[in-house]
C-alpha atoms as a PDB file:
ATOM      1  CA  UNK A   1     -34.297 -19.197   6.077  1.00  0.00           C
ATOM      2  CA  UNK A   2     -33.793 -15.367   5.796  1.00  0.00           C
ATOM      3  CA  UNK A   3     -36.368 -13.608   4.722  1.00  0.00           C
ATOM      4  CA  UNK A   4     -34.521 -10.611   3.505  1.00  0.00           C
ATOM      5  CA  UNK A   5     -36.121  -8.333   6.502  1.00  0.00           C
ATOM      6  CA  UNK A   6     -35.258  -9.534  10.075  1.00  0.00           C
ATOM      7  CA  UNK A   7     -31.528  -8.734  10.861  1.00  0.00           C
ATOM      8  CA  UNK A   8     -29.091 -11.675  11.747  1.00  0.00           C
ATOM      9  CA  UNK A   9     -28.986 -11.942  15.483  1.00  0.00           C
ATOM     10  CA  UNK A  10     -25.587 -10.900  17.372  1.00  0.00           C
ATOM     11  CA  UNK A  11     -25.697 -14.164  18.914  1.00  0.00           C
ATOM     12  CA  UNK A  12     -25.886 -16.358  15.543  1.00  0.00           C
ATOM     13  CA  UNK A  13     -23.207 -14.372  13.864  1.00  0.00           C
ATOM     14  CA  UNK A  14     -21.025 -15.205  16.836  1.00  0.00           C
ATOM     15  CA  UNK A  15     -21.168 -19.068  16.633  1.00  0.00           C
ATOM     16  CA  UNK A  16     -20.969 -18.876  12.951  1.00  0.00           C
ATOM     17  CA  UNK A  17     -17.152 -17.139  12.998  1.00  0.00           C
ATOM     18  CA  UNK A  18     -16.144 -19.212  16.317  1.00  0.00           C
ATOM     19  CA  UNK A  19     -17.254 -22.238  14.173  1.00  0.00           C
ATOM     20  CA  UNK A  20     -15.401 -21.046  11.036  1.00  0.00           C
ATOM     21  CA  UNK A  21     -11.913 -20.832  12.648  1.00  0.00           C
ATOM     22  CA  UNK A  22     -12.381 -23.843  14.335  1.00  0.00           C
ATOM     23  CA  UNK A  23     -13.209 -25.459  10.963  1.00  0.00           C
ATOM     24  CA  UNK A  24     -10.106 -24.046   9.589  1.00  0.00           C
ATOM     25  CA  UNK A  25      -7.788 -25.561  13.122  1.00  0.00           C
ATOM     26  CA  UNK A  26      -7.669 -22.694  14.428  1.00  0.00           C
ATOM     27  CA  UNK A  27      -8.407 -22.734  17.934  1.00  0.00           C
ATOM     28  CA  UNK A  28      -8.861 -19.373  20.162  1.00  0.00           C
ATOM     29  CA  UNK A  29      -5.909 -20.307  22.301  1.00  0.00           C
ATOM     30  CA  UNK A  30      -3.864 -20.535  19.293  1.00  0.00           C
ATOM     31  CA  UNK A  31      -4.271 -16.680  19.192  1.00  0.00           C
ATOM     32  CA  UNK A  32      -3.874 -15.883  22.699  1.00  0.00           C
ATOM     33  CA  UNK A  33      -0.514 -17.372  22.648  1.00  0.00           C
ATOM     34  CA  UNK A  34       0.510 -14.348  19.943  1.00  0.00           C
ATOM     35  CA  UNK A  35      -1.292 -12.031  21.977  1.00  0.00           C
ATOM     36  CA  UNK A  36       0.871 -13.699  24.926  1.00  0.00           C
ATOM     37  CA  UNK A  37       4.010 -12.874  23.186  1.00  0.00           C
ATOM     38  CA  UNK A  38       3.198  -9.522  22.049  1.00  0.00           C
ATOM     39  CA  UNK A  39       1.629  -8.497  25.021  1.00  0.00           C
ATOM     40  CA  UNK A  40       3.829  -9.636  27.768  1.00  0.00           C
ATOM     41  CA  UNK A  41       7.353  -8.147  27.470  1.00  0.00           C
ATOM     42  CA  UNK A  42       5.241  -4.830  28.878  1.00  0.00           C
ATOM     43  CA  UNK A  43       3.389  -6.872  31.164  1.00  0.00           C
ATOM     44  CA  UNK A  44       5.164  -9.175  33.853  1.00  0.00           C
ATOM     45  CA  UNK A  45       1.957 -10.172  35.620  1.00  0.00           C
ATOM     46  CA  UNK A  46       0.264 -11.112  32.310  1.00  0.00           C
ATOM     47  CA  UNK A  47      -1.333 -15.045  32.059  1.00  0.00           C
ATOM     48  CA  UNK A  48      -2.272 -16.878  28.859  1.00  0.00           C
ATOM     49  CA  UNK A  49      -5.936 -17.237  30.213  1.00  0.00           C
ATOM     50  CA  UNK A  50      -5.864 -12.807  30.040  1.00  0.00           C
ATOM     51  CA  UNK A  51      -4.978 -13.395  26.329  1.00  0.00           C
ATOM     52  CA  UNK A  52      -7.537 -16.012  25.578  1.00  0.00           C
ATOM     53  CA  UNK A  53     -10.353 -13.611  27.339  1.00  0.00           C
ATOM     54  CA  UNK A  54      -9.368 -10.868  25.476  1.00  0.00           C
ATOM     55  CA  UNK A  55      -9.492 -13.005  22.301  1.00  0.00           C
ATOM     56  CA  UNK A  56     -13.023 -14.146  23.070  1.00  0.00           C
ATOM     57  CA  UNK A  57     -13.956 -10.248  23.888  1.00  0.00           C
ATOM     58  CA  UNK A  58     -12.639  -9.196  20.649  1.00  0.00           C
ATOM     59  CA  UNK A  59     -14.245 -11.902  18.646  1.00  0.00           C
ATOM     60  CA  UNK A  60     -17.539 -10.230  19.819  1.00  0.00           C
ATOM     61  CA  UNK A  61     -16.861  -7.110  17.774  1.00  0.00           C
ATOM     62  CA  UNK A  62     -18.913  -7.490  14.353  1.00  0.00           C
ATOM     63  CA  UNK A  63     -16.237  -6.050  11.788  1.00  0.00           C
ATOM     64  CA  UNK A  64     -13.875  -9.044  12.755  1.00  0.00           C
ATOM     65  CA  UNK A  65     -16.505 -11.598  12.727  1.00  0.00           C
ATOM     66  CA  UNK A  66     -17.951  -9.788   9.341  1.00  0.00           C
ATOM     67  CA  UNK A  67     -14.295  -9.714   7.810  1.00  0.00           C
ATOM     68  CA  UNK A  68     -13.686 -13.696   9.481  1.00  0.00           C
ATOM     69  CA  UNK A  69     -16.803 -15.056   7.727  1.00  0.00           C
ATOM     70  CA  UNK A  70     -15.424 -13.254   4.493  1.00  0.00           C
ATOM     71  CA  UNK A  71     -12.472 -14.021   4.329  1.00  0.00           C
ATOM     72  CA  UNK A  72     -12.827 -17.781   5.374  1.00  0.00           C
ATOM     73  CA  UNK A  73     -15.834 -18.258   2.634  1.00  0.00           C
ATOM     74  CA  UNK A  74     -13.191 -16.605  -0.060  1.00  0.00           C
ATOM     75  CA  UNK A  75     -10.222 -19.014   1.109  1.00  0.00           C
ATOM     76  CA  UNK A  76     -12.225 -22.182   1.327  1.00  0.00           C
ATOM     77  CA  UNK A  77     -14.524 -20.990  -2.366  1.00  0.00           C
ATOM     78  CA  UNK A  78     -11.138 -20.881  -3.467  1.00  0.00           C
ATOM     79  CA  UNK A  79      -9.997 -24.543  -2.607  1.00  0.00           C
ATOM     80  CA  UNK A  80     -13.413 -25.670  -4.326  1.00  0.00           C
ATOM     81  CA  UNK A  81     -11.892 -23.856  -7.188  1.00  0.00           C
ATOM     82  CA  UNK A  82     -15.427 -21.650  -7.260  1.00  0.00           C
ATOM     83  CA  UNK A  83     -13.533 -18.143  -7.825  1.00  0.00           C
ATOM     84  CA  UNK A  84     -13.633 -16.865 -11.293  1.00  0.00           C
ATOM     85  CA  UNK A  85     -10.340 -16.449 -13.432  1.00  0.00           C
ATOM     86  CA  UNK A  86      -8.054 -14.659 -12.888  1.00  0.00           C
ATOM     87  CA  UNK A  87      -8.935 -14.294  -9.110  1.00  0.00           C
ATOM     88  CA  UNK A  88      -9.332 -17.798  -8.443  1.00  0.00           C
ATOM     89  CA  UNK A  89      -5.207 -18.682  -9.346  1.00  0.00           C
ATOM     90  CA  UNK A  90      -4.357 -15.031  -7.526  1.00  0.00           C
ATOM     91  CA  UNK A  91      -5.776 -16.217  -4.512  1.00  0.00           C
ATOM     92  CA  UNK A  92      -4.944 -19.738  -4.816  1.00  0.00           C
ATOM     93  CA  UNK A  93      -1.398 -18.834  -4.871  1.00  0.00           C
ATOM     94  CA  UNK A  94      -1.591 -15.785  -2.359  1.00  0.00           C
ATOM     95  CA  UNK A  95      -0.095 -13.162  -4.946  1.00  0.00           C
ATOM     96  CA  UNK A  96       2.386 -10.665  -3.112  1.00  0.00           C
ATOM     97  CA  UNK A  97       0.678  -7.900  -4.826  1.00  0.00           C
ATOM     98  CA  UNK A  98      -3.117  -8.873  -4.278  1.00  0.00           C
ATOM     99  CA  UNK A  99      -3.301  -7.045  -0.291  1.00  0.00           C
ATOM    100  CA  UNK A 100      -7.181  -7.527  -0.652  1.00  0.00           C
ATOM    101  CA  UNK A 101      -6.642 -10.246   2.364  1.00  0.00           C
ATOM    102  CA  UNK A 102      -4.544  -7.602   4.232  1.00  0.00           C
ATOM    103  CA  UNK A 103      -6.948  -5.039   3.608  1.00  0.00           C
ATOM    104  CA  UNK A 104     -10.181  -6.691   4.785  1.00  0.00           C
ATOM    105  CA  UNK A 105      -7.734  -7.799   8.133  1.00  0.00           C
ATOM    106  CA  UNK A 106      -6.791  -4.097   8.612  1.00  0.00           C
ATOM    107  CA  UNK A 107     -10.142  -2.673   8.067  1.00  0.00           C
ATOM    108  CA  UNK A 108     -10.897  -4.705  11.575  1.00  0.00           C
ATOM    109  CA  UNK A 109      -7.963  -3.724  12.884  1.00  0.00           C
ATOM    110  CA  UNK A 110      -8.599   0.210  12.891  1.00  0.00           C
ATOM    111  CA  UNK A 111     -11.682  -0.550  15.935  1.00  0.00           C
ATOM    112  CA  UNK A 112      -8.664  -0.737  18.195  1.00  0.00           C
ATOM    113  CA  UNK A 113      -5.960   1.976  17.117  1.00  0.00           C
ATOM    114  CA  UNK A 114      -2.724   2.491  16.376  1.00  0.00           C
ATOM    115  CA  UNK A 115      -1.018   0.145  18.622  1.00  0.00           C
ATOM    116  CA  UNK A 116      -3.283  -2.522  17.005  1.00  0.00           C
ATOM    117  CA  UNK A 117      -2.440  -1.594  13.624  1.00  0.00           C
ATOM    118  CA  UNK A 118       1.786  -1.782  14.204  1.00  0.00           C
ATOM    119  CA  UNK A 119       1.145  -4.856  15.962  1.00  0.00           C
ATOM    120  CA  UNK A 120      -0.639  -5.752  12.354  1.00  0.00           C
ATOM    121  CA  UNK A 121       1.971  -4.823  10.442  1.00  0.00           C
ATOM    122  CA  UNK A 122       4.639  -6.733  12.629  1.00  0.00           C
ATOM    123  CA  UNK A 123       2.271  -9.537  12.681  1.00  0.00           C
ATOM    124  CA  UNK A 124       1.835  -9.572   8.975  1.00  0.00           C
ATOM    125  CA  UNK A 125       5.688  -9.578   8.176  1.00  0.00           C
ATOM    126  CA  UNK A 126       6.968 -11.837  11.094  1.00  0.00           C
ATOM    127  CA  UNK A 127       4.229 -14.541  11.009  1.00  0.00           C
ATOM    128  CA  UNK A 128       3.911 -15.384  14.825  1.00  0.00           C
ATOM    129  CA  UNK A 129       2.917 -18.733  16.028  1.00  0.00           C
ATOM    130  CA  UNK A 130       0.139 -20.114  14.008  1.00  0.00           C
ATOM    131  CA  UNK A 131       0.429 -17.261  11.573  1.00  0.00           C
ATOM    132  CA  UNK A 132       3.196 -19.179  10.163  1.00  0.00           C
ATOM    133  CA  UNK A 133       1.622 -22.195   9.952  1.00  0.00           C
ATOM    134  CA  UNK A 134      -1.267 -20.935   8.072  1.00  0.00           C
ATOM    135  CA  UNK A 135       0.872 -18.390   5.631  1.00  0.00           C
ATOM    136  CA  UNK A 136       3.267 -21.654   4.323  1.00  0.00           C
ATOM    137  CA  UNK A 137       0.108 -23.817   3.377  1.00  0.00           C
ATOM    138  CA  UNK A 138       0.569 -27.454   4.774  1.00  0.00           C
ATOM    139  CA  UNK A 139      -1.428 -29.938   2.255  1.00  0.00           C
ATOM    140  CA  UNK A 140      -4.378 -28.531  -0.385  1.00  0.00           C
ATOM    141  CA  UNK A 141      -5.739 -26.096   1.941  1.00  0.00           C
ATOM    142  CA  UNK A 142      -6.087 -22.009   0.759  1.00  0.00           C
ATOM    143  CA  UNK A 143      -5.813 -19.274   4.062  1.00  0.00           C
ATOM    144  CA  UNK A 144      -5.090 -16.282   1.508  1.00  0.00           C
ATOM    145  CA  UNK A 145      -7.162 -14.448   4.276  1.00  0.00           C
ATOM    146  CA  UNK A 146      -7.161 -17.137   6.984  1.00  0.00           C
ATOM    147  CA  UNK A 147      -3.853 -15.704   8.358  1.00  0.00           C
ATOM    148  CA  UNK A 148      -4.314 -12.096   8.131  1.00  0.00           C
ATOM    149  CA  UNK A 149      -7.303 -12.423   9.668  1.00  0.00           C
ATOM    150  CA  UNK A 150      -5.633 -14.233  12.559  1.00  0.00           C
ATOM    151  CA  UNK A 151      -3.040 -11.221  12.800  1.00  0.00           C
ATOM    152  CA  UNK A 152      -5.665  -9.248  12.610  1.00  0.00           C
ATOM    153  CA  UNK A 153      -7.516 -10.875  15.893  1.00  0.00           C
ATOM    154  CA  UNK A 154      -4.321 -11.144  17.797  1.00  0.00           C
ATOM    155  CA  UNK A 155      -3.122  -7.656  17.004  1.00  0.00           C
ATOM    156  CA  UNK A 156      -6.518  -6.672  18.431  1.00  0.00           C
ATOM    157  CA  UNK A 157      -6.533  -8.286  21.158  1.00  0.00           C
ATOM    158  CA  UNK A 158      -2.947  -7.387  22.129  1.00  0.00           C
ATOM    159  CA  UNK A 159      -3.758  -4.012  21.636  1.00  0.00           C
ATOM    160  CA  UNK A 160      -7.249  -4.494  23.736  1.00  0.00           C
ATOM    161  CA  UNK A 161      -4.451  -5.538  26.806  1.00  0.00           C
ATOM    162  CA  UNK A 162      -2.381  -3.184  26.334  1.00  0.00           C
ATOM    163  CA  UNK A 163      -5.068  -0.458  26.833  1.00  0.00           C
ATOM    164  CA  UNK A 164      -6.223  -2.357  29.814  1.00  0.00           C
ATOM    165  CA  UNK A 165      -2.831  -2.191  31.261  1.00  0.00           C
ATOM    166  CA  UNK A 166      -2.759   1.236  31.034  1.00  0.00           C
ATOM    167  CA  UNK A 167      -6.194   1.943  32.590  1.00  0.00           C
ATOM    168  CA  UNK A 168      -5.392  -0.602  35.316  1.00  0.00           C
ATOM    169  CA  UNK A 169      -1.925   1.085  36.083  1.00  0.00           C
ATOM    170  CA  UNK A 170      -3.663   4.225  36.235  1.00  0.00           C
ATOM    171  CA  UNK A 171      -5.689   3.071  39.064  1.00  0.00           C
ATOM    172  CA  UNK A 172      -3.340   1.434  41.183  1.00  0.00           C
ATOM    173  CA  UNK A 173      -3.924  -2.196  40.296  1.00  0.00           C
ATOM    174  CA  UNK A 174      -2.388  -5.013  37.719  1.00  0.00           C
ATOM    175  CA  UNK A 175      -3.897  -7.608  36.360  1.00  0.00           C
ATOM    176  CA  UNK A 176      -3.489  -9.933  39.276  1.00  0.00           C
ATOM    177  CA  UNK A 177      -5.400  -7.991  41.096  1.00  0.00           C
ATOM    178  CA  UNK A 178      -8.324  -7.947  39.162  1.00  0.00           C
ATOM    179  CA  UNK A 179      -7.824 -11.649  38.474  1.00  0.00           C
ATOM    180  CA  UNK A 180      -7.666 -12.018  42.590  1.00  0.00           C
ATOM    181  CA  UNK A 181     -10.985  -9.798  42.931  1.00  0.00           C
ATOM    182  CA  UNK A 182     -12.569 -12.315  40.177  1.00  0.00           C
ATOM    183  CA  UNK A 183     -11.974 -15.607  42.617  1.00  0.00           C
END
């Protein structure tokens, strides 16, 4: 139990968000596969397993897995019907007008800079891959913040490549070569 003193370890806080998505279906691969599409028009060399390592390296940044753990206690308090009125039927039925769930996703966004927040914004109003899938609610469940959170990991992560690129291409190499160097 906490005691209200001790800090939650790094390590704890980790397994707890990885564990969340999962809960929800959504597996880290489901992500890389946005970052995939995002990221490689700009990048010919670029392989899913790059996307799914960056997805993993961004998930170790504590204002996603803060604003995951959030966002997935709201959505799933919410299908308990635990929210208090009128918040519980705003979130229930993801109100056009309620951008707390975009706001908590951008918040994270902003530790990786502009490129990650337009990939956001596309994100948020195209509704990529698995995006989609969580945004049209199939059966009784509630991702209010479940799939801006997702955009919000992908657009990260995309933009985490993209800077990558850049450094890479500055010194000569691509991404197969670091992959080769790796084996």
């Amino acid at each position: 139990m906490f005691d209200g003193k001790s800090k939650v370890r790094s390590e704890i806080i980790a397994e707890a968000t990885k564990a969340a998505l999962q809960r929800r279906g959504v597996e880290l691969e489901d992500i890389a596969k946005i970052v995939y599409e995002m990221q490689a028009p700009y990048n010919e060399e670029l392989q899913l397993e790059q996307c799914v390592d960056s997805v993993v390296n961004v998930l170790k940044k504590r204002e996603l897995q803060h604003a995951i753990l959030v966002g997935i206690e709201l959505d799933e308090l919410c299908e308990q019907g635990k929210l208090s009125s009128p918040l519980q039927d705003i979130v229930q039925s993801d109100e056009g007008l309620f951008g707390v769930d975009e706001t908590i996703a951008l918040g994270a966004v902003f530790t990786y800079g502009s490129i990650a927040v337009t990939t956001f914004g596309h994100l948020d109003k195209n509704k990529v891959g698995i995006i989609n899938d969580l945004d049209t609610k199939k059966g009784n469940h509630v991702h209010t913040f479940l799939d801006d959170l997702v955009a919000s990991v992908a657009s990260c992560a995309a933009a985490r490549i993209a800077h990558r690129s850049r450094d890479l291409e500055e010194a000569g190499l691509t991404f197969d070569d670091v992959k080769d160097a790796a084996k």
